[in-house]
N, C-alpha and C. Protein backbone atom coordinates (compact mmCIF):
# COMPACT_ATOMS: atom_id res chain seq x y z
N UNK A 1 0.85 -1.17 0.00
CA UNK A 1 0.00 0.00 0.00
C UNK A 1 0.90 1.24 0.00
N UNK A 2 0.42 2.22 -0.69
CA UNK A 2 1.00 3.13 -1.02
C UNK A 2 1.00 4.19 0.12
N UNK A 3 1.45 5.06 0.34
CA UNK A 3 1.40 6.44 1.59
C UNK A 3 1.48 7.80 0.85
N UNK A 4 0.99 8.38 0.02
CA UNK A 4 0.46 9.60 -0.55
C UNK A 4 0.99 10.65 0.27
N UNK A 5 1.58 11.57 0.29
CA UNK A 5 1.92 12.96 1.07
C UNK A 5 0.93 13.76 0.81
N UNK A 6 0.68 14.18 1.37
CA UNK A 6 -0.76 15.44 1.34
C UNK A 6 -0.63 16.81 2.36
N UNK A 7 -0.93 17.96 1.82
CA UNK A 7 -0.74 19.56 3.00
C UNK A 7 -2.19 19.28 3.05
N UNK A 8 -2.18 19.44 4.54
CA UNK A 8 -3.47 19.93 4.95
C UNK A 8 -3.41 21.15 5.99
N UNK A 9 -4.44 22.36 5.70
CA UNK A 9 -4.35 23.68 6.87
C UNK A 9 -5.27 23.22 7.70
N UNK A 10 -3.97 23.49 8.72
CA UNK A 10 -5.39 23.35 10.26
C UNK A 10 -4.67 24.77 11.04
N UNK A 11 -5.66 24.88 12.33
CA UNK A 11 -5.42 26.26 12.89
C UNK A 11 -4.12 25.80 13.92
N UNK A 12 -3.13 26.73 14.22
CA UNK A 12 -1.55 26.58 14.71
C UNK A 12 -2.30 26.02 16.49
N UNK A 13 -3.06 26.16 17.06
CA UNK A 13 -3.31 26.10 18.53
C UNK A 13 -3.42 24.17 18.07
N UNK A 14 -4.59 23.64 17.17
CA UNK A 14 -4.36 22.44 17.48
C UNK A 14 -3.62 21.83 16.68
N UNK A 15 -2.52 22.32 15.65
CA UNK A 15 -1.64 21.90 15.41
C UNK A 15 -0.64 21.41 16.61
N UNK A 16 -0.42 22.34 17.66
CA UNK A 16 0.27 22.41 18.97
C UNK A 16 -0.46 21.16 19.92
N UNK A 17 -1.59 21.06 19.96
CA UNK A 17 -2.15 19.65 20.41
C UNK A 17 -2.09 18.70 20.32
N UNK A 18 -1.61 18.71 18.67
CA UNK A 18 -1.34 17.12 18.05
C UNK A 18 -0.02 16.84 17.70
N UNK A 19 0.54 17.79 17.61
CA UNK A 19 2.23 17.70 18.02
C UNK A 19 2.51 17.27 19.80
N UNK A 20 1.87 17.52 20.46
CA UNK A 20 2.20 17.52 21.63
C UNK A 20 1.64 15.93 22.32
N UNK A 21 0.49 15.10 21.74
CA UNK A 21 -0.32 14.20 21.79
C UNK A 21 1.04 13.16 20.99
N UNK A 22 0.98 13.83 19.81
CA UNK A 22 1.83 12.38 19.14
C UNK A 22 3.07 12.58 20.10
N UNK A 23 3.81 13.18 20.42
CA UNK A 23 5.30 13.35 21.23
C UNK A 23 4.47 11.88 22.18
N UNK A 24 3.96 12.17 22.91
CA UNK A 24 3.13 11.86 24.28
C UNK A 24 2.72 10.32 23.83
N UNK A 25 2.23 10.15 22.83
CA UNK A 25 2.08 8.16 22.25
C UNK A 25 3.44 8.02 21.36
N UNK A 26 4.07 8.56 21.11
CA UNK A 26 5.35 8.53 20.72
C UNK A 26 5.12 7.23 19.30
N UNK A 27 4.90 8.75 18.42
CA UNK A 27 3.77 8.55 16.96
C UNK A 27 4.22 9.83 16.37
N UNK A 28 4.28 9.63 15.06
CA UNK A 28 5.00 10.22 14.26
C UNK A 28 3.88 11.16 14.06
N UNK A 29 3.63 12.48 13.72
CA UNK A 29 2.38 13.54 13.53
C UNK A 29 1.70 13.02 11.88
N UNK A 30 2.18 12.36 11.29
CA UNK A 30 1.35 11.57 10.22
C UNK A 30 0.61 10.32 10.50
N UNK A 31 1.51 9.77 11.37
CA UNK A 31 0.79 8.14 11.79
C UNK A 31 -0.16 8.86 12.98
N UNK A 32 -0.62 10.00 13.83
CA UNK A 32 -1.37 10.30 14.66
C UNK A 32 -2.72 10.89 13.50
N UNK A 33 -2.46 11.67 12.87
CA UNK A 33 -3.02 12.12 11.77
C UNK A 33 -3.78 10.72 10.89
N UNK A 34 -3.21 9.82 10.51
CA UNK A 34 -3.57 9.02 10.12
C UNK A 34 -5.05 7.76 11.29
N UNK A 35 -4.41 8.08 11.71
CA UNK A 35 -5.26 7.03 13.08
C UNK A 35 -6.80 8.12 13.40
N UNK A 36 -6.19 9.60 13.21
CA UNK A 36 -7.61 10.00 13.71
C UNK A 36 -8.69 10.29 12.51
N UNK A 37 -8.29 10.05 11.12
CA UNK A 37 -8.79 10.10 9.82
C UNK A 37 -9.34 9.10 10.18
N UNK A 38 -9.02 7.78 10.03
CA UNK A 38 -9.46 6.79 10.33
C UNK A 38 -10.42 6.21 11.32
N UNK A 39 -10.40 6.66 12.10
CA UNK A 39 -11.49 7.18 13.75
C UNK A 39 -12.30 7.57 12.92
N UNK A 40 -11.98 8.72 12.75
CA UNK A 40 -13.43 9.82 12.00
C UNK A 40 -14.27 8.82 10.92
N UNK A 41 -13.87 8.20 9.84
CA UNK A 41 -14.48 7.61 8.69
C UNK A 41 -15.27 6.59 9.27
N UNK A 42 -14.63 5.77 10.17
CA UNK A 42 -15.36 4.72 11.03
C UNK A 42 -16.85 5.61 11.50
N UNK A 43 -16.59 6.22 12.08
CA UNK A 43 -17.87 7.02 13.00
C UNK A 43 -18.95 7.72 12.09
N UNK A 44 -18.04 8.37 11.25
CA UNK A 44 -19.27 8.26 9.49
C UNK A 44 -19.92 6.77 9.39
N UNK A 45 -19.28 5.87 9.09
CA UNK A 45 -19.85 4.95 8.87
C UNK A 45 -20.91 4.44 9.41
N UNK A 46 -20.86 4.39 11.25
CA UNK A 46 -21.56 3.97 11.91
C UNK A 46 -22.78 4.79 12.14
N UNK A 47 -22.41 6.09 11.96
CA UNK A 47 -23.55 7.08 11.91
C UNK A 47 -24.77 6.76 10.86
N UNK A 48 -24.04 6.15 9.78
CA UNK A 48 -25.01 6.15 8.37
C UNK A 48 -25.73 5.04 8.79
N UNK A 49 -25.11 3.73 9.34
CA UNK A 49 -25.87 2.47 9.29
C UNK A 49 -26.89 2.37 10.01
N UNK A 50 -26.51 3.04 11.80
CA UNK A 50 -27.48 3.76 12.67
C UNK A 50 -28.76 4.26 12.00
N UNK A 51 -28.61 5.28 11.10
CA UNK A 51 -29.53 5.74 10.57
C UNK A 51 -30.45 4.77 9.81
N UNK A 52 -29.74 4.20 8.79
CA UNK A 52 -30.39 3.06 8.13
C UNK A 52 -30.97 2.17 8.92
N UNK A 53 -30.29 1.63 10.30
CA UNK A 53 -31.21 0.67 10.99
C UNK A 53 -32.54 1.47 11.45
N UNK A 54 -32.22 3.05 11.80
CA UNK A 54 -33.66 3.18 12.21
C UNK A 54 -34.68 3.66 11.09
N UNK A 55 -33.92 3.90 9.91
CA UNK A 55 -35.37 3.55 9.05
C UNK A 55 -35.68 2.87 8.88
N UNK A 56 -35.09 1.35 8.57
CA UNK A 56 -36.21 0.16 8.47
C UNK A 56 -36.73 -0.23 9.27
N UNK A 57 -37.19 0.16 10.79
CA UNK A 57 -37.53 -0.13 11.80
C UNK A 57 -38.80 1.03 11.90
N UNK A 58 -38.53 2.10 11.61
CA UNK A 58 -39.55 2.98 12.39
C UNK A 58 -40.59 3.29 11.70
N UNK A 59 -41.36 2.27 11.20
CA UNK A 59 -42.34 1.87 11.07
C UNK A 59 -43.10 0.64 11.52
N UNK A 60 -42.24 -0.40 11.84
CA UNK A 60 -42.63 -1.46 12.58
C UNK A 60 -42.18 -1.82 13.74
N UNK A 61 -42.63 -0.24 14.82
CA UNK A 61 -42.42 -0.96 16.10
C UNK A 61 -43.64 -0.99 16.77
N UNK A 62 -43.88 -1.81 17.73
CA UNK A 62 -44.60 -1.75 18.73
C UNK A 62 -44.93 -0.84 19.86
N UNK A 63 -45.81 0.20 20.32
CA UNK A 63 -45.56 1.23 21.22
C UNK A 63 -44.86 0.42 22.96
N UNK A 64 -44.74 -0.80 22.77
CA UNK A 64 -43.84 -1.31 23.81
C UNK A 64 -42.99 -1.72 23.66
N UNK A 65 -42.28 -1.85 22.51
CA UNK A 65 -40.71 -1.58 21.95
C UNK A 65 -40.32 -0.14 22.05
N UNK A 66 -41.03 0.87 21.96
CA UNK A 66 -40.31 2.23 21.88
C UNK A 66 -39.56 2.41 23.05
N UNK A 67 -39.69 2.37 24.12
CA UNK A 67 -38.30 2.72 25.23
C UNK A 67 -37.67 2.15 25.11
N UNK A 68 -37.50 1.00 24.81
CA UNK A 68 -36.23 0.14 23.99
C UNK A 68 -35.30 0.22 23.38
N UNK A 69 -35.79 0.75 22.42
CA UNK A 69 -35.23 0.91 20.94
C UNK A 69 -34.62 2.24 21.54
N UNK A 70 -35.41 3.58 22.05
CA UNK A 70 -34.62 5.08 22.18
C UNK A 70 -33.54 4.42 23.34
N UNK A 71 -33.47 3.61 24.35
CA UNK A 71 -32.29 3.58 25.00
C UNK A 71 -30.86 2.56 24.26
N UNK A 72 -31.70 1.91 23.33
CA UNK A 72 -30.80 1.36 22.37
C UNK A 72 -30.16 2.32 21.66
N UNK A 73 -30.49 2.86 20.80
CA UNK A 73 -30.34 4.08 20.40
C UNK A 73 -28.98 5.36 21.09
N UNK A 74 -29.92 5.36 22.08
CA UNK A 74 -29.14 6.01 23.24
C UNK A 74 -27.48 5.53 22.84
N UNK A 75 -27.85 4.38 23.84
CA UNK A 75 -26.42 3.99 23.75
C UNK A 75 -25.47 3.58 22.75
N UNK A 76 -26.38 3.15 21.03
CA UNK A 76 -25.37 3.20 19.91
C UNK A 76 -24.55 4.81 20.17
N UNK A 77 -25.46 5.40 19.83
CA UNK A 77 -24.87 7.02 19.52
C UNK A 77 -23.78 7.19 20.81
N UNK A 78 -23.78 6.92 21.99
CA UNK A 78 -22.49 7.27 23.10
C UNK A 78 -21.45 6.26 22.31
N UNK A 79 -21.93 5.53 21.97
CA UNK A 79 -20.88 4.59 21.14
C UNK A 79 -20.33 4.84 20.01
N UNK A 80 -20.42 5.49 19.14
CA UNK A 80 -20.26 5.84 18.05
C UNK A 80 -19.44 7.34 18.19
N UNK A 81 -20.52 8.25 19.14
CA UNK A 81 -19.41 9.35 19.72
C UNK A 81 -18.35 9.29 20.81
N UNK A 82 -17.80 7.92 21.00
CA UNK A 82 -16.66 7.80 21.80
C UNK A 82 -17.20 8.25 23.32
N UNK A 83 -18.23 8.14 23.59
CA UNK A 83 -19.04 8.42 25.04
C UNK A 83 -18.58 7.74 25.95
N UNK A 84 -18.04 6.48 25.98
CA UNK A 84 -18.03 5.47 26.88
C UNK A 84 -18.56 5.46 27.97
């Protein structure tokens, strides 16, 4: 697999964050960069499927499945936003 070089502008304060983070996992500021691209696309992902599960559902629930499903719910989304 190939490794592409790419400029990307970000603002100098969290440039200073993620210089200071990778020092700190002792990670190169591309391989930190890389890992949180990767984070991010995942969490797209899961966001979309989330969604998709609750459209094919929200029409066939039961009004005694609904607290269910919203604390299901609930807790995909803390999951998906790194809530733990």
């Amino acid at each position: 697999m190939s490794n592409p070089k790419t400029a990307i502008s970000i603002q100098e304060p969290l440039l200073k964050e993620a210089d200071s983070l990778a020092r700190e996992l002792k990670l190169s500021r591309s391989r930190l960069f890389a890992i949180a691209m990767a984070e991010f696309i995942q969490r797209q992902h899961n966001k979309k499927l989330l969604q998709r599960i609750n459209e094919a559902y929200i029409d066939n629930t039961d009004a005694s499945d609904e607290d269910y499903l919203q604390g299901l719910k609930k807790r995909h989304r803390e999951l998906i936003e790194g809530q733990w």
